[in-house]
C-alpha atoms as a PDB file:
ATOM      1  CA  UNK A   1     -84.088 -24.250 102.033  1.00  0.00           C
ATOM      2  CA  UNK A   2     -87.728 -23.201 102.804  1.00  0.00           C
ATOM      3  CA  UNK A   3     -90.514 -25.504 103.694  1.00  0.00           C
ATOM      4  CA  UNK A   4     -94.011 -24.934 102.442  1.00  0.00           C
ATOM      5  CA  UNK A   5     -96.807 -26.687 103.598  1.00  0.00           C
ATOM      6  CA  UNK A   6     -99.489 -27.190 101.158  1.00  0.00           C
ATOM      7  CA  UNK A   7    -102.749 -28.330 102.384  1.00  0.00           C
ATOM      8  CA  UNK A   8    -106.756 -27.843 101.376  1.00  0.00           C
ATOM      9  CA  UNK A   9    -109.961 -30.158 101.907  1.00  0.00           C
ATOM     10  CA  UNK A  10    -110.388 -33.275 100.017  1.00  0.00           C
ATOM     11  CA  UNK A  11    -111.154 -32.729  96.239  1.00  0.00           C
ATOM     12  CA  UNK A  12    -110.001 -28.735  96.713  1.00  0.00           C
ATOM     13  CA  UNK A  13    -107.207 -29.456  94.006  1.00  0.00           C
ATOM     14  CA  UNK A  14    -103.952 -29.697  96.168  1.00  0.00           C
ATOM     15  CA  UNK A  15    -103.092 -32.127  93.109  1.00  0.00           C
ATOM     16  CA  UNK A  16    -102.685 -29.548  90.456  1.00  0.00           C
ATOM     17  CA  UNK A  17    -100.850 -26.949  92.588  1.00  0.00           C
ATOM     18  CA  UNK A  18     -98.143 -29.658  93.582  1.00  0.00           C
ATOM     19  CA  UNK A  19     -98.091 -30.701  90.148  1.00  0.00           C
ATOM     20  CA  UNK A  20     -97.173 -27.313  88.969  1.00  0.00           C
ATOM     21  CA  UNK A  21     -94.450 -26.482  91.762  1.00  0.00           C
ATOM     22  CA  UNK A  22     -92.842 -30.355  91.314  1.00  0.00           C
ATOM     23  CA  UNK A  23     -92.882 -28.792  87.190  1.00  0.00           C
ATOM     24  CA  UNK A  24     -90.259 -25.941  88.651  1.00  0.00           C
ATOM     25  CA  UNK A  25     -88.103 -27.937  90.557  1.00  0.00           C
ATOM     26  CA  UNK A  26     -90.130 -28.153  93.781  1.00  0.00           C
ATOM     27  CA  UNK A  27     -88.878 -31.261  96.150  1.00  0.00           C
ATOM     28  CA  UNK A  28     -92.262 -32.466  96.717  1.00  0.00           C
ATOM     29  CA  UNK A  29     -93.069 -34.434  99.915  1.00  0.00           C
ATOM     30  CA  UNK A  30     -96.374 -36.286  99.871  1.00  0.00           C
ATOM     31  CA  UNK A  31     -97.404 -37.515 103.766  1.00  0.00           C
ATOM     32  CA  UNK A  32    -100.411 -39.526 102.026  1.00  0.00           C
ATOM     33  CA  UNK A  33     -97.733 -41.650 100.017  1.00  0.00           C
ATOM     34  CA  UNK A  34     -95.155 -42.046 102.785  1.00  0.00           C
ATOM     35  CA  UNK A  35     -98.167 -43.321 105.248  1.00  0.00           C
ATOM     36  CA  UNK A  36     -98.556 -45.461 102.334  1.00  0.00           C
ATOM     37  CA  UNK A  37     -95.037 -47.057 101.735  1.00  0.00           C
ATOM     38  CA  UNK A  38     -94.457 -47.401 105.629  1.00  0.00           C
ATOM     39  CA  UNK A  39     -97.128 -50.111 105.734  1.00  0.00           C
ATOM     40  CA  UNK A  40     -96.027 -51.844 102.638  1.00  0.00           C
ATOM     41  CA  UNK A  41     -95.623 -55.611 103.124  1.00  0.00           C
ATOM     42  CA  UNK A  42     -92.468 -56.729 104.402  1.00  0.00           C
ATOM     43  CA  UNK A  43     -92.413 -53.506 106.509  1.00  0.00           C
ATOM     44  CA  UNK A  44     -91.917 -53.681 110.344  1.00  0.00           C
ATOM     45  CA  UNK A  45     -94.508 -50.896 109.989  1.00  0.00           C
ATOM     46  CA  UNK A  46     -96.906 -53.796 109.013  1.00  0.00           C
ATOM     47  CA  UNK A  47     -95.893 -56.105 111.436  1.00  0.00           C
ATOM     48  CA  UNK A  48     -96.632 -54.116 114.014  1.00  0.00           C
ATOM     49  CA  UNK A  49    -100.184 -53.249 112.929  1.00  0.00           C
ATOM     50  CA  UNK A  50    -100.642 -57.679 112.411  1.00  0.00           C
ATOM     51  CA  UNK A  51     -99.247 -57.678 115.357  1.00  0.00           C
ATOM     52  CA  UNK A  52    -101.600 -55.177 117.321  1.00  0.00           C
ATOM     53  CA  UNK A  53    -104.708 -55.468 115.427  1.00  0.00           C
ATOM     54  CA  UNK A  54    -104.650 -59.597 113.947  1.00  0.00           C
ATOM     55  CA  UNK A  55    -103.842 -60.966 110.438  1.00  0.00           C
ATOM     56  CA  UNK A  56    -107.500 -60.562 109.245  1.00  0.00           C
ATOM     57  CA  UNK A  57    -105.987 -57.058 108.392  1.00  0.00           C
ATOM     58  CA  UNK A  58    -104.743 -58.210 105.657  1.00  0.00           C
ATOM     59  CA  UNK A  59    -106.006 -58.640 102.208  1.00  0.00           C
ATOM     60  CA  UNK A  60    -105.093 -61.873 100.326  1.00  0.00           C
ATOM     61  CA  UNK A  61    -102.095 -61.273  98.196  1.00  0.00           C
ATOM     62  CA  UNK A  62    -100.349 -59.889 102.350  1.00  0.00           C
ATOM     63  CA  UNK A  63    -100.982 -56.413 101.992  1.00  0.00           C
ATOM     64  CA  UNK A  64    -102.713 -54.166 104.441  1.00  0.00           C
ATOM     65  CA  UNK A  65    -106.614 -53.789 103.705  1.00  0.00           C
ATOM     66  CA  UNK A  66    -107.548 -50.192 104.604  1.00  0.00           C
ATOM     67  CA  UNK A  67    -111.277 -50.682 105.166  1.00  0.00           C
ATOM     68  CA  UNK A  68    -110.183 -53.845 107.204  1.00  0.00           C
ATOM     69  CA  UNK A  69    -107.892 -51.591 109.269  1.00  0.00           C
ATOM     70  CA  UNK A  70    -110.235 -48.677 109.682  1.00  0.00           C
ATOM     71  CA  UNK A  71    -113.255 -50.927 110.858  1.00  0.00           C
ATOM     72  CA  UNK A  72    -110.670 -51.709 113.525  1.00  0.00           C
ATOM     73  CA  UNK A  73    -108.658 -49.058 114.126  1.00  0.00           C
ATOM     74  CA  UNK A  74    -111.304 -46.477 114.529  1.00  0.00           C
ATOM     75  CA  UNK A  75    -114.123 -48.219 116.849  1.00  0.00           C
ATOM     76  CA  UNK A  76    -112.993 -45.787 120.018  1.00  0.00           C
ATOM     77  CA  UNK A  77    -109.998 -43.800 121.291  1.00  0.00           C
ATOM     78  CA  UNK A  78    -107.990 -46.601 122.655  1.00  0.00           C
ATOM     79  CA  UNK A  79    -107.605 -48.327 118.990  1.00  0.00           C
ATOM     80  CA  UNK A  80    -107.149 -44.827 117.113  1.00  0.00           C
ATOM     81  CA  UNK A  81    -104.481 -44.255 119.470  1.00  0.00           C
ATOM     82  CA  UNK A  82    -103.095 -47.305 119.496  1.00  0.00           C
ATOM     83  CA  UNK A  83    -103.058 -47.053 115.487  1.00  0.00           C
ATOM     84  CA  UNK A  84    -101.012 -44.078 115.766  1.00  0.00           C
ATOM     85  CA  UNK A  85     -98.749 -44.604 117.879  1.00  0.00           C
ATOM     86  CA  UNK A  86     -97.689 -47.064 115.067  1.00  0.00           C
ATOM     87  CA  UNK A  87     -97.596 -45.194 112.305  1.00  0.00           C
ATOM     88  CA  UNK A  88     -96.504 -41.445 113.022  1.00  0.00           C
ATOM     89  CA  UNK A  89     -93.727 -42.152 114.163  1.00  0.00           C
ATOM     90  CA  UNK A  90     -92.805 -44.143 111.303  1.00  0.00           C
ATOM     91  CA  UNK A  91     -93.864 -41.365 108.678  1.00  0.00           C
ATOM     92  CA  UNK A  92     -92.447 -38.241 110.967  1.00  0.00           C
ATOM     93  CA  UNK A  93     -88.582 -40.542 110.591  1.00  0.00           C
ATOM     94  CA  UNK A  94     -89.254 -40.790 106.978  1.00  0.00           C
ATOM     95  CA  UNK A  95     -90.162 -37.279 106.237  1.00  0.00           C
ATOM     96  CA  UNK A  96     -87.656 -36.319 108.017  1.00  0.00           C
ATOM     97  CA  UNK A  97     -85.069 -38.782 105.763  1.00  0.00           C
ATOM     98  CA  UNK A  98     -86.353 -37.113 102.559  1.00  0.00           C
ATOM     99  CA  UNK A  99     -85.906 -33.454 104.496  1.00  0.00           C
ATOM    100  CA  UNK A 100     -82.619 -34.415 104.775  1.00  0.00           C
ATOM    101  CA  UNK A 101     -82.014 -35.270 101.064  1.00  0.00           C
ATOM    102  CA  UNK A 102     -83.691 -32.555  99.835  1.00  0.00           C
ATOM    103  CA  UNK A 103     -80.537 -29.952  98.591  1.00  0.00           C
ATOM    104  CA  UNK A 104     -79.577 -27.155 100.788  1.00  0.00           C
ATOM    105  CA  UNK A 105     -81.286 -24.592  98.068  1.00  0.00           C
ATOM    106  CA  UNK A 106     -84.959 -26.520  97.689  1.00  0.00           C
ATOM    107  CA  UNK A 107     -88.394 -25.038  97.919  1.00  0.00           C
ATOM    108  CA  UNK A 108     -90.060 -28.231 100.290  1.00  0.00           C
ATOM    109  CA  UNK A 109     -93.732 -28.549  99.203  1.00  0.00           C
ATOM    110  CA  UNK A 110     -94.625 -30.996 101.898  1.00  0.00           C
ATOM    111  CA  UNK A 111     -98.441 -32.076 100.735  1.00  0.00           C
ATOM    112  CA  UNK A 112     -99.989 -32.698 103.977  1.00  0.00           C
ATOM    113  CA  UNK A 113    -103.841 -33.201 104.008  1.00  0.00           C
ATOM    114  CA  UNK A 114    -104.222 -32.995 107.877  1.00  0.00           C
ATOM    115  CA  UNK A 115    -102.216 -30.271 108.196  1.00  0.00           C
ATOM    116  CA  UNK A 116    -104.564 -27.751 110.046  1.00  0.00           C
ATOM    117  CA  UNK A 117    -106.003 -30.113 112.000  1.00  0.00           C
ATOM    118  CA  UNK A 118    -102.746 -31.330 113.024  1.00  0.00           C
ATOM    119  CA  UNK A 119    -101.648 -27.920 114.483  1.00  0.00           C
ATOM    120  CA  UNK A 120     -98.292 -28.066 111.974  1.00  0.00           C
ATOM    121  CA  UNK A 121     -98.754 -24.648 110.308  1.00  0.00           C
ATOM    122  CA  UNK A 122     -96.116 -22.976 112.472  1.00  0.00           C
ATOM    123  CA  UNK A 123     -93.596 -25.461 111.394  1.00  0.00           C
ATOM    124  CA  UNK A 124     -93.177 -24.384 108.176  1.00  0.00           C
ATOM    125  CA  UNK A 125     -91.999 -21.307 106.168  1.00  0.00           C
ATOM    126  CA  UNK A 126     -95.652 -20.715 104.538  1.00  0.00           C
ATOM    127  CA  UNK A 127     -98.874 -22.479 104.501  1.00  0.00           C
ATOM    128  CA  UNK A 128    -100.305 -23.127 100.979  1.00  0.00           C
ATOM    129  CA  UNK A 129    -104.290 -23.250 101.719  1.00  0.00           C
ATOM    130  CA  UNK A 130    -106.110 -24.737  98.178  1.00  0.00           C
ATOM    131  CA  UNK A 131    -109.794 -24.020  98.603  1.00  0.00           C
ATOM    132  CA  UNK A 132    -112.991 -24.676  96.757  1.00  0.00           C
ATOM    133  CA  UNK A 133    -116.847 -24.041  97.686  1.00  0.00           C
ATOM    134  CA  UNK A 134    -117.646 -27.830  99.813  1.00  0.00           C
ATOM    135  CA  UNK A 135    -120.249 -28.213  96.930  1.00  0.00           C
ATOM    136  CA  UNK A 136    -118.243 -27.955  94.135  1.00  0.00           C
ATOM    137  CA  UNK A 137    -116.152 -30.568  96.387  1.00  0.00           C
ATOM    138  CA  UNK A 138    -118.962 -32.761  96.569  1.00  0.00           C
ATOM    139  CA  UNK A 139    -119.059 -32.618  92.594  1.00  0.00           C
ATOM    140  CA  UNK A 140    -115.787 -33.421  92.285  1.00  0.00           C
ATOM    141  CA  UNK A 141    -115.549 -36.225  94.089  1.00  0.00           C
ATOM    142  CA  UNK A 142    -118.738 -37.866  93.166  1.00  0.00           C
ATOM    143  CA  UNK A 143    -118.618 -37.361  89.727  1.00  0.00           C
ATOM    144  CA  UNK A 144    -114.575 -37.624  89.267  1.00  0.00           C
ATOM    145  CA  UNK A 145    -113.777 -40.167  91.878  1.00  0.00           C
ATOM    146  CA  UNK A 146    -117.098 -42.373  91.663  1.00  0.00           C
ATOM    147  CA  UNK A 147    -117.482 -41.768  95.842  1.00  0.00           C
ATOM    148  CA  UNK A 148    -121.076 -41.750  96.862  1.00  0.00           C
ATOM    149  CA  UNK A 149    -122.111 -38.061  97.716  1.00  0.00           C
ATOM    150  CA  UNK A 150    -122.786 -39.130 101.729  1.00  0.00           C
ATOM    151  CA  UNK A 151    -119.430 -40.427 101.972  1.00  0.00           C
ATOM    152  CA  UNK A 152    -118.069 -37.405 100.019  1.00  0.00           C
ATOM    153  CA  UNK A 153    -120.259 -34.788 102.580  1.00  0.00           C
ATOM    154  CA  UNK A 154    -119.212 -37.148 105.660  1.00  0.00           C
ATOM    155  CA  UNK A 155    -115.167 -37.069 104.510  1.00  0.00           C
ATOM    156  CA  UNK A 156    -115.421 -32.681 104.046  1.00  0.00           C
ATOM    157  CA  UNK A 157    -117.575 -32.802 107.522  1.00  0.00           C
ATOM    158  CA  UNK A 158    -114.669 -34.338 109.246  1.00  0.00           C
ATOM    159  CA  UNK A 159    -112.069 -31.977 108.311  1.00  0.00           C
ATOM    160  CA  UNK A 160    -111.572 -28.228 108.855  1.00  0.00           C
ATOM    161  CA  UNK A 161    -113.620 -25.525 107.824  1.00  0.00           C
ATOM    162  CA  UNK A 162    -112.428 -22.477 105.716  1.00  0.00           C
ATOM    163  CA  UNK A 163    -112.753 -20.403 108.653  1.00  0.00           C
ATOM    164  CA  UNK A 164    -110.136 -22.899 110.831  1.00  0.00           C
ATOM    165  CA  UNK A 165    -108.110 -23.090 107.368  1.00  0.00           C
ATOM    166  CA  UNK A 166    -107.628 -19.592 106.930  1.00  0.00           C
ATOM    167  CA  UNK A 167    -107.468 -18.837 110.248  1.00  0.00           C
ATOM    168  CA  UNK A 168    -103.356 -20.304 109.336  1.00  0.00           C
ATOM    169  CA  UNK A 169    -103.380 -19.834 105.526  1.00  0.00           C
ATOM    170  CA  UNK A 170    -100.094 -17.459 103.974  1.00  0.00           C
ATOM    171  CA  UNK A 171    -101.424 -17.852 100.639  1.00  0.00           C
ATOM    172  CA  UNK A 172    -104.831 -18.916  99.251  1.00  0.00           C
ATOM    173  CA  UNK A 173    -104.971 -20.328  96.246  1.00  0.00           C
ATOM    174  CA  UNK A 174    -109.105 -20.130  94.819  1.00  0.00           C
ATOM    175  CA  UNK A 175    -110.435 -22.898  92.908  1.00  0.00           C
ATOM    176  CA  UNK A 176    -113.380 -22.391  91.542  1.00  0.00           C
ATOM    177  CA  UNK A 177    -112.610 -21.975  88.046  1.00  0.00           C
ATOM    178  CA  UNK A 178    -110.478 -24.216  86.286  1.00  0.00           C
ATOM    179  CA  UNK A 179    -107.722 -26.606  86.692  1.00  0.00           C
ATOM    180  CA  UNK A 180    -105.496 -24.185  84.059  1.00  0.00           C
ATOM    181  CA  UNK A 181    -106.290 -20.719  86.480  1.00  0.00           C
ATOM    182  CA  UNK A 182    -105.516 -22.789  89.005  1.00  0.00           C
ATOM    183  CA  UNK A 183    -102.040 -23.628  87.737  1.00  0.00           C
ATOM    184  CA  UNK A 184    -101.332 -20.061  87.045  1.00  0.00           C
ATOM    185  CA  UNK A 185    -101.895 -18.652  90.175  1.00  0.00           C
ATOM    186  CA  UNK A 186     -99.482 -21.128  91.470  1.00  0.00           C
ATOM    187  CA  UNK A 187     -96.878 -20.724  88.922  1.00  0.00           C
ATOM    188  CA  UNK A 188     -97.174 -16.921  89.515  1.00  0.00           C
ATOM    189  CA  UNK A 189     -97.181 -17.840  93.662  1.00  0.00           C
ATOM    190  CA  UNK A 190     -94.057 -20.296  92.919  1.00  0.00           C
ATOM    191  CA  UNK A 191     -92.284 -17.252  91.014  1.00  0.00           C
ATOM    192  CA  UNK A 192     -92.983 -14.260  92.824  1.00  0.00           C
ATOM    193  CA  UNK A 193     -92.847 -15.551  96.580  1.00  0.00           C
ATOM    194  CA  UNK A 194     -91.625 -19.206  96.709  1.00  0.00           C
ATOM    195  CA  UNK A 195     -88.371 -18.107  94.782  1.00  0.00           C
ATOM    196  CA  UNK A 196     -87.283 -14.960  96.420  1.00  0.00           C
ATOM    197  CA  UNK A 197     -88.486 -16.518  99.939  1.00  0.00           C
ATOM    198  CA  UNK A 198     -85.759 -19.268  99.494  1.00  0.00           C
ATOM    199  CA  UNK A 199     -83.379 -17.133  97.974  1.00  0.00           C
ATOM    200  CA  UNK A 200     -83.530 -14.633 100.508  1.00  0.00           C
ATOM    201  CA  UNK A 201     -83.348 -17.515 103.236  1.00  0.00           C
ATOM    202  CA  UNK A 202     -80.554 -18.828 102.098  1.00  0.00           C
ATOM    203  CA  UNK A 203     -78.510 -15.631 101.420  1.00  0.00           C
ATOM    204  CA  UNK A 204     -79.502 -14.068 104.869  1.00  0.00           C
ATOM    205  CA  UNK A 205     -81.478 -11.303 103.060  1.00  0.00           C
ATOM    206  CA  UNK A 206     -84.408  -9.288 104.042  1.00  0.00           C
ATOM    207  CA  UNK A 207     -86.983  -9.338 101.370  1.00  0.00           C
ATOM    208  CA  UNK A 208     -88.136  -5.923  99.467  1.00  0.00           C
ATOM    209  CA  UNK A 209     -92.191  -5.959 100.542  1.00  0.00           C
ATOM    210  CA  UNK A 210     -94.057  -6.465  97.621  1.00  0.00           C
ATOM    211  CA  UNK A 211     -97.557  -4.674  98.068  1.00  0.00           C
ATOM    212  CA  UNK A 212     -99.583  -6.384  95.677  1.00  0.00           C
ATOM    213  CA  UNK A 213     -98.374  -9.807  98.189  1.00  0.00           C
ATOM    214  CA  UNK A 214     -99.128  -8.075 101.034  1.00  0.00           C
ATOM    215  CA  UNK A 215    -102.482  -6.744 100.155  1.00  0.00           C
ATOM    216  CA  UNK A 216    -103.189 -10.491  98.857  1.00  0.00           C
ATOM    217  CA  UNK A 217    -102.718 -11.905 102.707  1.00  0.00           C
ATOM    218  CA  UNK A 218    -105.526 -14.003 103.802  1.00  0.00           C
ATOM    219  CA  UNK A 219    -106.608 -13.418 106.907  1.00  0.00           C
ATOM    220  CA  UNK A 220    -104.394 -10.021 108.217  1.00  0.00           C
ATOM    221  CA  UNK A 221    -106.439 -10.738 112.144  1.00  0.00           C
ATOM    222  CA  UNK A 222    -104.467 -13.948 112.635  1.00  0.00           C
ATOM    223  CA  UNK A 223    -100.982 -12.568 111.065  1.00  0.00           C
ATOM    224  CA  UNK A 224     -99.977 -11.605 114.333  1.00  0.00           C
ATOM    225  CA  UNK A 225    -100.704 -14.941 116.510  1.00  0.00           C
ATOM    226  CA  UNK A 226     -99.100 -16.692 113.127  1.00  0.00           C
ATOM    227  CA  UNK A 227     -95.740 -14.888 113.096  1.00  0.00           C
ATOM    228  CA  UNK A 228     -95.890 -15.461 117.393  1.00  0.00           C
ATOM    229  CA  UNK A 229     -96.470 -19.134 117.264  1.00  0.00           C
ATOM    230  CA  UNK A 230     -94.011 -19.384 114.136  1.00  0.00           C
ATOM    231  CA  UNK A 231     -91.131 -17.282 115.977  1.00  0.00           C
ATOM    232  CA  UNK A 232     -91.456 -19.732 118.925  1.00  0.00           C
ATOM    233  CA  UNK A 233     -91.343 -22.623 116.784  1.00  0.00           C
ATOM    234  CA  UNK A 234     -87.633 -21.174 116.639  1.00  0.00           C
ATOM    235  CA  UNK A 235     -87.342 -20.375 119.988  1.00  0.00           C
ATOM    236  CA  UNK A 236     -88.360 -23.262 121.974  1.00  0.00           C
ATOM    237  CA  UNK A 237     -86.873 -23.101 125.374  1.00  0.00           C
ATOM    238  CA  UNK A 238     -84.499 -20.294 124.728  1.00  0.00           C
ATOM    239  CA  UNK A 239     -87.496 -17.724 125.299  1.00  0.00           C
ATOM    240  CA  UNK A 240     -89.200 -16.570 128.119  1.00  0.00           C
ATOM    241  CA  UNK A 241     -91.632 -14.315 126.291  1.00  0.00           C
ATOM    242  CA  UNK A 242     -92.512 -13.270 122.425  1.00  0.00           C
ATOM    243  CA  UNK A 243     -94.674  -9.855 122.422  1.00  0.00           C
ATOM    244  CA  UNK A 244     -95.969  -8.493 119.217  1.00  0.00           C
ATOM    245  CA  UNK A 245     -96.089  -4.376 119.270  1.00  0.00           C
ATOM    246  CA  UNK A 246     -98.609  -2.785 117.246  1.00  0.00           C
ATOM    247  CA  UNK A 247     -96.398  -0.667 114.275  1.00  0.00           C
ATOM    248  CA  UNK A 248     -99.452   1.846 112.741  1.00  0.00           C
ATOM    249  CA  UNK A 249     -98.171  -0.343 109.234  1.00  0.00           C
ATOM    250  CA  UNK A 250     -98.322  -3.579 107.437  1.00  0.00           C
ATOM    251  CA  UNK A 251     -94.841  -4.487 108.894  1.00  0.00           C
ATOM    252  CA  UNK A 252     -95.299  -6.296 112.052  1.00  0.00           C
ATOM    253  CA  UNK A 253     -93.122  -5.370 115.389  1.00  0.00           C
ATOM    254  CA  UNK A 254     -92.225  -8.559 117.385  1.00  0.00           C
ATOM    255  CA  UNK A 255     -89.685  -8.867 120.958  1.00  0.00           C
ATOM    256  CA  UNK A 256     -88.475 -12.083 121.427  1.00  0.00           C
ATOM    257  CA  UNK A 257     -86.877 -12.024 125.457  1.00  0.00           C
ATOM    258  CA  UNK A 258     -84.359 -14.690 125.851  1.00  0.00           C
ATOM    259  CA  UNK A 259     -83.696 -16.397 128.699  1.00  0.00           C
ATOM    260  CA  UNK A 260     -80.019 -15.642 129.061  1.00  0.00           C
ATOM    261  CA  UNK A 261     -77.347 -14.643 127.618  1.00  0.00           C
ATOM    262  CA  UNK A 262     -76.680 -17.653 125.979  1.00  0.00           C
ATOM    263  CA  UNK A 263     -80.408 -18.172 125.104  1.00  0.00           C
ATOM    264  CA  UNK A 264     -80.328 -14.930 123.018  1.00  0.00           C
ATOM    265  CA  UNK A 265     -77.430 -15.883 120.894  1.00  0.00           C
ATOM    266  CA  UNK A 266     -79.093 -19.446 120.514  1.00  0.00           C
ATOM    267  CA  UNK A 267     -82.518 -17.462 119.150  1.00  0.00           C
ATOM    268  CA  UNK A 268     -79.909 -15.362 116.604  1.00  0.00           C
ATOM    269  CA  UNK A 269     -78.420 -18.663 115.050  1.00  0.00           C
ATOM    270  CA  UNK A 270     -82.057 -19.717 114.654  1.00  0.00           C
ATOM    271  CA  UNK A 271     -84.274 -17.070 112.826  1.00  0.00           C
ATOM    272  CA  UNK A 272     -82.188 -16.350 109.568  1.00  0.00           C
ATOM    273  CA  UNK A 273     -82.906 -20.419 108.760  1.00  0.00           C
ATOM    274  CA  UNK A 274     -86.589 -20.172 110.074  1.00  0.00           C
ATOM    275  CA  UNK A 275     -87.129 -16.892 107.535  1.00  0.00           C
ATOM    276  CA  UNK A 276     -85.884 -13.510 109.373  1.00  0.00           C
ATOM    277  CA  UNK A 277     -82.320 -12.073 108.132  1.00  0.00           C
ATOM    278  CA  UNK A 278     -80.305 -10.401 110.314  1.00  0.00           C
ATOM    279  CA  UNK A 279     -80.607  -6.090 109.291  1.00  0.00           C
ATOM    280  CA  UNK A 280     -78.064  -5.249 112.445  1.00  0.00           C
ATOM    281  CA  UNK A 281     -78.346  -4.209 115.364  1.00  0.00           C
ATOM    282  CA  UNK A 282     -79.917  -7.359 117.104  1.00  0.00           C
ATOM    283  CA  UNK A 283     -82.383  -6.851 115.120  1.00  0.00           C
ATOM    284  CA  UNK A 284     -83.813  -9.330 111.942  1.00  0.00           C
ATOM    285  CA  UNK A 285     -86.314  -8.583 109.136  1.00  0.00           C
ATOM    286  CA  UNK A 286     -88.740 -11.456 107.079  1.00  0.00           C
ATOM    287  CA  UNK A 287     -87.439 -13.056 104.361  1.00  0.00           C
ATOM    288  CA  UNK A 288     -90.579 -13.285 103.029  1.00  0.00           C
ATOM    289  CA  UNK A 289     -91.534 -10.519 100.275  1.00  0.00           C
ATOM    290  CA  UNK A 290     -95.550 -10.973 100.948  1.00  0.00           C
ATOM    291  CA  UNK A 291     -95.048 -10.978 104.998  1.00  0.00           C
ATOM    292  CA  UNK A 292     -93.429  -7.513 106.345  1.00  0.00           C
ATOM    293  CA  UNK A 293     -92.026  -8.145 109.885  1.00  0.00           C
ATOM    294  CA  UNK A 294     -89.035  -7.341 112.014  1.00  0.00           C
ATOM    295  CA  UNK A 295     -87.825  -8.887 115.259  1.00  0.00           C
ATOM    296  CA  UNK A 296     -85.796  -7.634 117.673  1.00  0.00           C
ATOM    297  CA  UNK A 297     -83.994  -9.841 120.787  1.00  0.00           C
ATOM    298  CA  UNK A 298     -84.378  -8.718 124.534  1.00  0.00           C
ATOM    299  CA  UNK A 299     -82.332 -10.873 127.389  1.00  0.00           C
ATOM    300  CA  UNK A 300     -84.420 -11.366 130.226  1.00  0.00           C
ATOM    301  CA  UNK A 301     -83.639  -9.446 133.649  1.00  0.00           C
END
């Protein structure tokens, strides 16, 4: 299994590029409908916001009223937190339910619109960025969604900007044409990456580079820090250190020192799963056809 995070500003058309991957068998994760069904009525989820925040939460027919809950929830830090504390927990055990349901050869797509400013990308496989021009977002949503244009400019102003998105984007997906190019660029991203990516994960098998991927990567200055913060996503505690080395080549060099003996064979059983097959000695290579890198394992002392 691979997980891909898909993510892009409001109205950037994250709709039609899950649409299209769900189409090819993608198990699609939605965090906006799980934070959804986790407050539901009957819920303990929604007991506990009655609970912290009073009944007047509620809209008449017992379910939660958003705009009640927001003019609440967000006056300062105390109440956001508070808010939180409530209801991440509850949608990070369900996502991780439907993680475990997915089947042991699935593409993920978890649809996450917070996930940059979250700090998630180096959880996942590949970050899916969708992006459109903030104006043509501003269209969108005013004349598609019927939201008044300051409350569309006040919703983009509050989440990232395309330099913080692509500063974490594996793929960008462009959409400033039409819903229909849009769709092909993903069914062409689903087929020539998503597939082999998987495949290649789950079979232990470095992937052949494919140029034309490569020379597609968004943002080549941050592909170092991304692979780093990715590789000790895997690591966790068993490292000590995790040093890129410049190669001269698109195919990144990375040392991973372990902090024993132990540690290092820990950090072996790890990065075939989290995208780097094993190409012998102690060394491992990306699954990933559009991200060239190899790894090698050091033990400390």
């Amino acid at each position: 299994m691979i997980r891909v995070g898909l993510t892009g500003g409001i109205g950037a058309g994250k709709s039609t590029v899950a649409k299209t991957f769900i189409e090819r068998g993608g198990f699609h994760i939605d965090a906006d409908k799980i934070a959804r069904e986790v407050v539901e009525p009957g819920t303990p989820g929604l007991a506990r916001l009655v609970e912290a925040f009073g009944e007047d939460i509620l809209a008449g027919d017992g379910s939660l009223d958003r705009a009640a809950l927001a003019a609440k929830a967000f006056v300062d830090d105390e109440s956001r937190s508070t808010l939180n504390s409530i209801t991440h927990p509850l949608v990070g055990a369900r996502t991780q339910e439907m993680l475990e349901a997915a089947p042991d050869d699935a593409i993920v797509i978890q649809d996450i619109p917070l996930l940059v400013e979250g700090n998630m990308a180096p959880f996942f496989h590949l970050v899916i960025i969708v992006h459109a021009d903030a104006e043509e977002r501003v269209r969108r949503l005013v004349e598609l969604r019927g939201m008044p244009e300051s409350d569309a400019r006040a919703r983009i102003a509050a989440q990232a900007d395309d330099d913080q998105r692509r500063a974490v984007a594996d793929a960008w997906l462009d959409n400033s044409s039409s819903p229909e190019a849009l769709a092909a660029a993903s069914a062409e991203l689903w087929a020539r990456r998503l597939v082999p990516f998987e495949t290649n994960v789950r079979t232990r098998t470095p992937a052949p580079v494919d140029p034309e991927l490569v020379a597609a990567e968004p943002n080549s200055s941050t592909l170092p820090t991304r692979i780093t913060q990715r590789l000790w996503a895997l690591a966790g505690a068993n490292a000590t250190a995790i040093d890129a080395a410049a190669s001269g080549s698109a195919d990144q060099g990375f040392v991973i020192t372990a902090r024993a003996a132990d540690a290092s064979d820990a950090l072996a059983d790890a990065l075939p799963p989290g995208g780097f097959a094993p190409i012998g000695d102690g060394r491992f290579g990306s699954a990933d056809p559009g991200r060239p890198a190899t790894v090698g394992i050091r033990t400390a002392g």
